[in-house]
Protein backbone atom coordinates (compact mmCIF):
# COMPACT_ATOMS: atom_id res chain seq x y z
CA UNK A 1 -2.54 2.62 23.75
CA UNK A 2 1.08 1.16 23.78
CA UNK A 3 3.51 4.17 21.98
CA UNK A 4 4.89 2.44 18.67
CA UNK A 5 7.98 2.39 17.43
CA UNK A 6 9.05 4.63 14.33
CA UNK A 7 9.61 2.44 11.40
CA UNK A 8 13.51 3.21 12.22
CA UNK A 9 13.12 1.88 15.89
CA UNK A 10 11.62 -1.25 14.14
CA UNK A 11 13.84 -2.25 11.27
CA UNK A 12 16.58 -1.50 13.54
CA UNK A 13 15.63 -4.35 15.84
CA UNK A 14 14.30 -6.79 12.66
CA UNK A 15 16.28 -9.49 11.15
CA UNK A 16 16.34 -8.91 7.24
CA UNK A 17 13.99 -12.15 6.95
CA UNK A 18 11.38 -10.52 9.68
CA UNK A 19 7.54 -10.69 8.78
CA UNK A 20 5.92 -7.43 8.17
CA UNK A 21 2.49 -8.09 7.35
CA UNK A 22 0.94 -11.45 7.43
CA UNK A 23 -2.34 -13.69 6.71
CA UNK A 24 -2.97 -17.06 8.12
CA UNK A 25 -6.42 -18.80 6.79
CA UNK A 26 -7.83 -15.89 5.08
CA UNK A 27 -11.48 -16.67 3.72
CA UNK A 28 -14.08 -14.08 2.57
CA UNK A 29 -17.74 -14.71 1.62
CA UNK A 30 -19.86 -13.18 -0.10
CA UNK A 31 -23.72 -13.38 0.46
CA UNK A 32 -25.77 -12.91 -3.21
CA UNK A 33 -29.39 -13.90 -2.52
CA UNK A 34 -29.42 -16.82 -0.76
CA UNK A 35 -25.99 -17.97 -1.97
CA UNK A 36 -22.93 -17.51 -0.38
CA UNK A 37 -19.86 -16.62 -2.48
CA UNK A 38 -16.04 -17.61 -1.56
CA UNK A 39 -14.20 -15.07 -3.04
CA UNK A 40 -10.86 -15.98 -1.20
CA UNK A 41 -10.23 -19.84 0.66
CA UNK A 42 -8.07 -19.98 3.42
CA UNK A 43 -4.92 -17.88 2.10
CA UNK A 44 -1.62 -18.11 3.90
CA UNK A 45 0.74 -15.04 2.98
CA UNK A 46 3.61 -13.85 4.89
CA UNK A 47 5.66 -10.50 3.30
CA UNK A 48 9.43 -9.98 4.64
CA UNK A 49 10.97 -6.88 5.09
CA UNK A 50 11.96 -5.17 2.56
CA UNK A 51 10.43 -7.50 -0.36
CA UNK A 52 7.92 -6.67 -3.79
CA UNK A 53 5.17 -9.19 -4.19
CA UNK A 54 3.21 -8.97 -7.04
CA UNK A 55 -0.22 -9.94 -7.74
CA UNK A 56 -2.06 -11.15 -10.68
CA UNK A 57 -4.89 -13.12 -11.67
CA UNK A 58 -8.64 -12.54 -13.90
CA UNK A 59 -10.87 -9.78 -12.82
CA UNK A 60 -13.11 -10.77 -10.22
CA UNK A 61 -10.67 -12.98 -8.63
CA UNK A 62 -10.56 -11.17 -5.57
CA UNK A 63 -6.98 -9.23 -5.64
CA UNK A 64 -8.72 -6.09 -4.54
CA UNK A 65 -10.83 -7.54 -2.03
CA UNK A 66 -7.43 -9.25 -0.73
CA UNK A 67 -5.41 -5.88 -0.09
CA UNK A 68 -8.38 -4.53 1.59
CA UNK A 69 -8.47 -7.63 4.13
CA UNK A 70 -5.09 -7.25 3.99
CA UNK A 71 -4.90 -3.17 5.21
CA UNK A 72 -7.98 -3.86 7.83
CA UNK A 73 -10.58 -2.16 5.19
CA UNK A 74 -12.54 -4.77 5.48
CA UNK A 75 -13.16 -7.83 7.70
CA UNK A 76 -12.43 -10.92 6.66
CA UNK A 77 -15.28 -14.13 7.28
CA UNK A 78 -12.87 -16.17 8.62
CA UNK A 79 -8.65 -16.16 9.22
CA UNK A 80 -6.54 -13.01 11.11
CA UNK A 81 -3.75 -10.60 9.24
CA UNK A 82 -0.92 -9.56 11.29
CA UNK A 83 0.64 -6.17 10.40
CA UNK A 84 3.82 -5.53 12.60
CA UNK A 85 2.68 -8.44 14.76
CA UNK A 86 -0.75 -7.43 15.51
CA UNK A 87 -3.55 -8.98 15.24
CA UNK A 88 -5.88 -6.72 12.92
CA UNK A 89 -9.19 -8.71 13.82
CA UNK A 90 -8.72 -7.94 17.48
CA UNK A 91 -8.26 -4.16 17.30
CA UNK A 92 -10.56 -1.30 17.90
CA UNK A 93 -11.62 0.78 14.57
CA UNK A 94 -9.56 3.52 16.15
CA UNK A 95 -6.65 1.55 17.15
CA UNK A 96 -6.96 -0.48 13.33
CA UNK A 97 -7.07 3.37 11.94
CA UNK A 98 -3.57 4.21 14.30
CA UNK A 99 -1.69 1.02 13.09
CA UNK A 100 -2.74 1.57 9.35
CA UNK A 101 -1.35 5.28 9.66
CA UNK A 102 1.76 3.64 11.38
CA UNK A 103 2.75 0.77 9.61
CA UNK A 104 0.80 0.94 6.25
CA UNK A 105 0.88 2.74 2.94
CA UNK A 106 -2.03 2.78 0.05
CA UNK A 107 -1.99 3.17 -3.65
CA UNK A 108 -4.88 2.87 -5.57
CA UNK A 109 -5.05 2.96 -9.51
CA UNK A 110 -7.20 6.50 -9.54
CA UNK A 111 -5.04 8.69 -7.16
CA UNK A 112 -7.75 9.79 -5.07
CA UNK A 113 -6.03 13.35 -4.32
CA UNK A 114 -8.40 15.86 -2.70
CA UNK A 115 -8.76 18.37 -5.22
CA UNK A 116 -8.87 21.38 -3.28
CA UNK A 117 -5.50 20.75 -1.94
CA UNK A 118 -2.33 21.28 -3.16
CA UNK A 119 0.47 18.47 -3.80
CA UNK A 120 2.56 19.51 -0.62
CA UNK A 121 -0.88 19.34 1.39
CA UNK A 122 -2.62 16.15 -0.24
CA UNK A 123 1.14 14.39 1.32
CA UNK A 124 1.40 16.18 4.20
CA UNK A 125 -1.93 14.60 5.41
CA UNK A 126 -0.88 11.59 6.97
CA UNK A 127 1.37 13.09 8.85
CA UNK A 128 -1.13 16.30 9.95
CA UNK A 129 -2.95 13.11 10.86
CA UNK A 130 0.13 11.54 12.89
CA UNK A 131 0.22 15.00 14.90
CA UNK A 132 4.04 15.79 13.67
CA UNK A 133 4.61 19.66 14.26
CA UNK A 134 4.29 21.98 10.95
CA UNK A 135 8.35 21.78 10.26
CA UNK A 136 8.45 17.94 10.52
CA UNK A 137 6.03 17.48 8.04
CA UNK A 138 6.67 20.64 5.55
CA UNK A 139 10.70 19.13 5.33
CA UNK A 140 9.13 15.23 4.69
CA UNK A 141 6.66 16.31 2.00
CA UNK A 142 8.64 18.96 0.45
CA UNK A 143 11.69 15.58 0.13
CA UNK A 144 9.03 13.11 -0.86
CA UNK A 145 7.94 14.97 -3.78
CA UNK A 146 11.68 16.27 -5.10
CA UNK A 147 12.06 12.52 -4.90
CA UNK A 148 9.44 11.65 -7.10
CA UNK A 149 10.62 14.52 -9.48
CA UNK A 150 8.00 17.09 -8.72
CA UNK A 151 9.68 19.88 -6.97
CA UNK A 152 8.21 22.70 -9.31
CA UNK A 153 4.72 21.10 -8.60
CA UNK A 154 4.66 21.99 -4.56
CA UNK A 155 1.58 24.03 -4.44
CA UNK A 156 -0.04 22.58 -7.85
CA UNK A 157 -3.41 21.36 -7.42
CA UNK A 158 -4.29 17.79 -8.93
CA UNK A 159 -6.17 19.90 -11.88
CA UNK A 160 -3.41 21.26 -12.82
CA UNK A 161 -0.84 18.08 -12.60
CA UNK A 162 -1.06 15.13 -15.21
CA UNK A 163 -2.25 11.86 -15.15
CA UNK A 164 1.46 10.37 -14.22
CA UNK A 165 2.11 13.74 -11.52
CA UNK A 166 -1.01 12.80 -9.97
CA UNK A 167 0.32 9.28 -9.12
CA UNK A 168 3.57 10.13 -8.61
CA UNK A 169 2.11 12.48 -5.49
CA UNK A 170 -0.06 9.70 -4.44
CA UNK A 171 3.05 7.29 -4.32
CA UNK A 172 4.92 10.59 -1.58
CA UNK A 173 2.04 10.60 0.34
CA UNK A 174 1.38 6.83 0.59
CA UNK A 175 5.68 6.64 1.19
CA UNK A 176 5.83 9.92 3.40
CA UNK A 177 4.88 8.33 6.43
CA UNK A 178 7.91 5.45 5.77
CA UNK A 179 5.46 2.65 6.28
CA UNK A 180 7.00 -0.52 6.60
CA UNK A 181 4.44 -2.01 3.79
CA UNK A 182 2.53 0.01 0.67
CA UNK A 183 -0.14 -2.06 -0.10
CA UNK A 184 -0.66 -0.79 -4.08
CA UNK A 185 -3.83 -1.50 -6.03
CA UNK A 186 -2.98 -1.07 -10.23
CA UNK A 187 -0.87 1.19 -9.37
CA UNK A 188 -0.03 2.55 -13.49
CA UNK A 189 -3.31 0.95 -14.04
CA UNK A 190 -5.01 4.48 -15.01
CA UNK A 191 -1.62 5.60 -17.21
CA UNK A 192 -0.65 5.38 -20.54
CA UNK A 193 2.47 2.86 -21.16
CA UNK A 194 5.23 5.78 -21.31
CA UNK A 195 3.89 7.00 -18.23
CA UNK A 196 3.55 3.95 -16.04
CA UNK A 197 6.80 2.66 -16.62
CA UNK A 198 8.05 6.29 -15.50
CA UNK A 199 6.29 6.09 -12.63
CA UNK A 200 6.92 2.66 -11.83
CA UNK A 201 10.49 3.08 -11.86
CA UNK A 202 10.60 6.04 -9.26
CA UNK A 203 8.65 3.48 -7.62
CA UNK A 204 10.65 0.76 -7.51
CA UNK A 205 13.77 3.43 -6.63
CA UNK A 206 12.01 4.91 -3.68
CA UNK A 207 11.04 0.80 -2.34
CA UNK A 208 14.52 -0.01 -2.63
CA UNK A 209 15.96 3.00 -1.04
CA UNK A 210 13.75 2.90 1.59
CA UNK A 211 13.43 -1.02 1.78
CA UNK A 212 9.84 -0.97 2.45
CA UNK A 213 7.69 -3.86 1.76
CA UNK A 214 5.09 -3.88 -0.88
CA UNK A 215 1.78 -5.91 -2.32
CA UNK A 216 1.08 -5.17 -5.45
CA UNK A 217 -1.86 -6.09 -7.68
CA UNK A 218 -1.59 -5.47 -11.61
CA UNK A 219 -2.70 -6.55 -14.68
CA UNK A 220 0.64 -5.43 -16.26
CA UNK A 221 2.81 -8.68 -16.33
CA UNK A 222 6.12 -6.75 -17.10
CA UNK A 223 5.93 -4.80 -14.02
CA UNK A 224 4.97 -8.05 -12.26
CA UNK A 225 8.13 -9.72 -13.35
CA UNK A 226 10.31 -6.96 -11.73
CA UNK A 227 9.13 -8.05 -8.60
CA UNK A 228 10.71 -10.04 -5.49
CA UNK A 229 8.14 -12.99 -5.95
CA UNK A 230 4.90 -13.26 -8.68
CA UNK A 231 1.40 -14.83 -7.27
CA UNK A 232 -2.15 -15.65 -8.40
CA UNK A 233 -5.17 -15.83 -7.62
CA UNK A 234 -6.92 -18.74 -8.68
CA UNK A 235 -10.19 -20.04 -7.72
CA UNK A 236 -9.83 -18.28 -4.15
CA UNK A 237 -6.48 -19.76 -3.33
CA UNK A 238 -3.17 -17.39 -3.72
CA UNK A 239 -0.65 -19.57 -6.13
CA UNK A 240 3.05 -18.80 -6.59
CA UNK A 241 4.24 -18.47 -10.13
């Protein structure tokens, strides 16, 4: 397998309007009984460097089942997604698995910490993963989470954090890596107003500081608006706004 470049290496080299993360013809089909579902027709998306998209559109229109085409969860029934300029539909699972934890981070709308873990472990994961030696990744999770205002949390489990600490870990670990796109999934959705605009706005001060690219699906229109560029889903096709 080809060495990749550190996200430094890369933006180093990319022009500020270089792709990150693209779809071309994106379908997916569903089979219920003997009828066939289109969930998504033929979407063309292509996300610069650096640059918020946000997502909206009815539940059950598919924005979920787009970010997980558009990670590699899932396979799509007909189209490719580029991440980085790779072709996801050609990889291996393993090599899919080494671009995600290169190039790609996740947040979901329940945190999905491992409870048994600590907030300085539950980060330091994708990098134990990566194979960074113990210093490397105790000095980028210890900064992630000062960053996102949870320095006296370190060695809190996710029992013992609230509902906004929980996602403000989830957003270090998903950032601790310095992915060159978060790929975010109602990201406040499981917080209380006060709380998600809190933790939206170390969000949106971490993206810019880091100019990472993100795709974000909400139901929250306000947060939408403070994005780069607004979409829907309609009927299968992605629409600007």
């Amino acid at each position: 397998m080809n060495k990749v470049m550190t996200r430094e290496e890369i933006m180093k080299t990319m022009p500020a309007s270089e792709i990150v993360l693209a779809c071309h013809g994106l379908s997916k089909i569903f089979k219920q009984g003997g009828a066939e579902i289109e969930v998504l027709h033929h979407i063309d998306l292509e996300v610069k460097a650096g640059e918020m998209i946000a997502i909206i559109g009815n539940s059950g229109s598919g924005k979920s089942t787009l970010l997980h085409l558009l990670g590699g969860l899932d396979k799509p029934t007909h189209g490719r997604v580029l991440i980085n300029g790779k072709n996801l539909t050609e990889l291996t699972e393993n090599e899919k698995c080494y671009t995600r934890n290169h190039n790609l981070g996740f947040i979901y709308q329940f945190h999905h910490l491992l409870p048994e873990f600590s907030a300085l472990e539950n980060v330091s994961l994708p990098l134990l993963i990566r194979g960074e030696t113990a210093k490397q990744i105790q000095t980028k999770a210890e900064h992630l989470l000062e960053s996102v205002d949870l320095k006296e949390r370190l060695h809190h489990r996710p029992n013992q954090l609230s509902g906004g600490e929980r996602q403000r870990v989830a957003i270090a670990r998903a950032l601790v890596t310095n992915p060159l796109c978060i790929l975010a999934d109602e990201p406040t959705g499981d917080l209380d107003p006060r709380n998600a605009e809190q933790v939206f706005q170390i969000f949106l001060r971490l993206q810019a500081e880091r100019k990472t690219s993100v795709i974000m699906v909400t139901h929250d229109l306000s947060l939408a608006k403070m994005s780069q560029r607004m979409m829907t889903l309609r009927n299968g096709n992605l629409v600007n706004l």
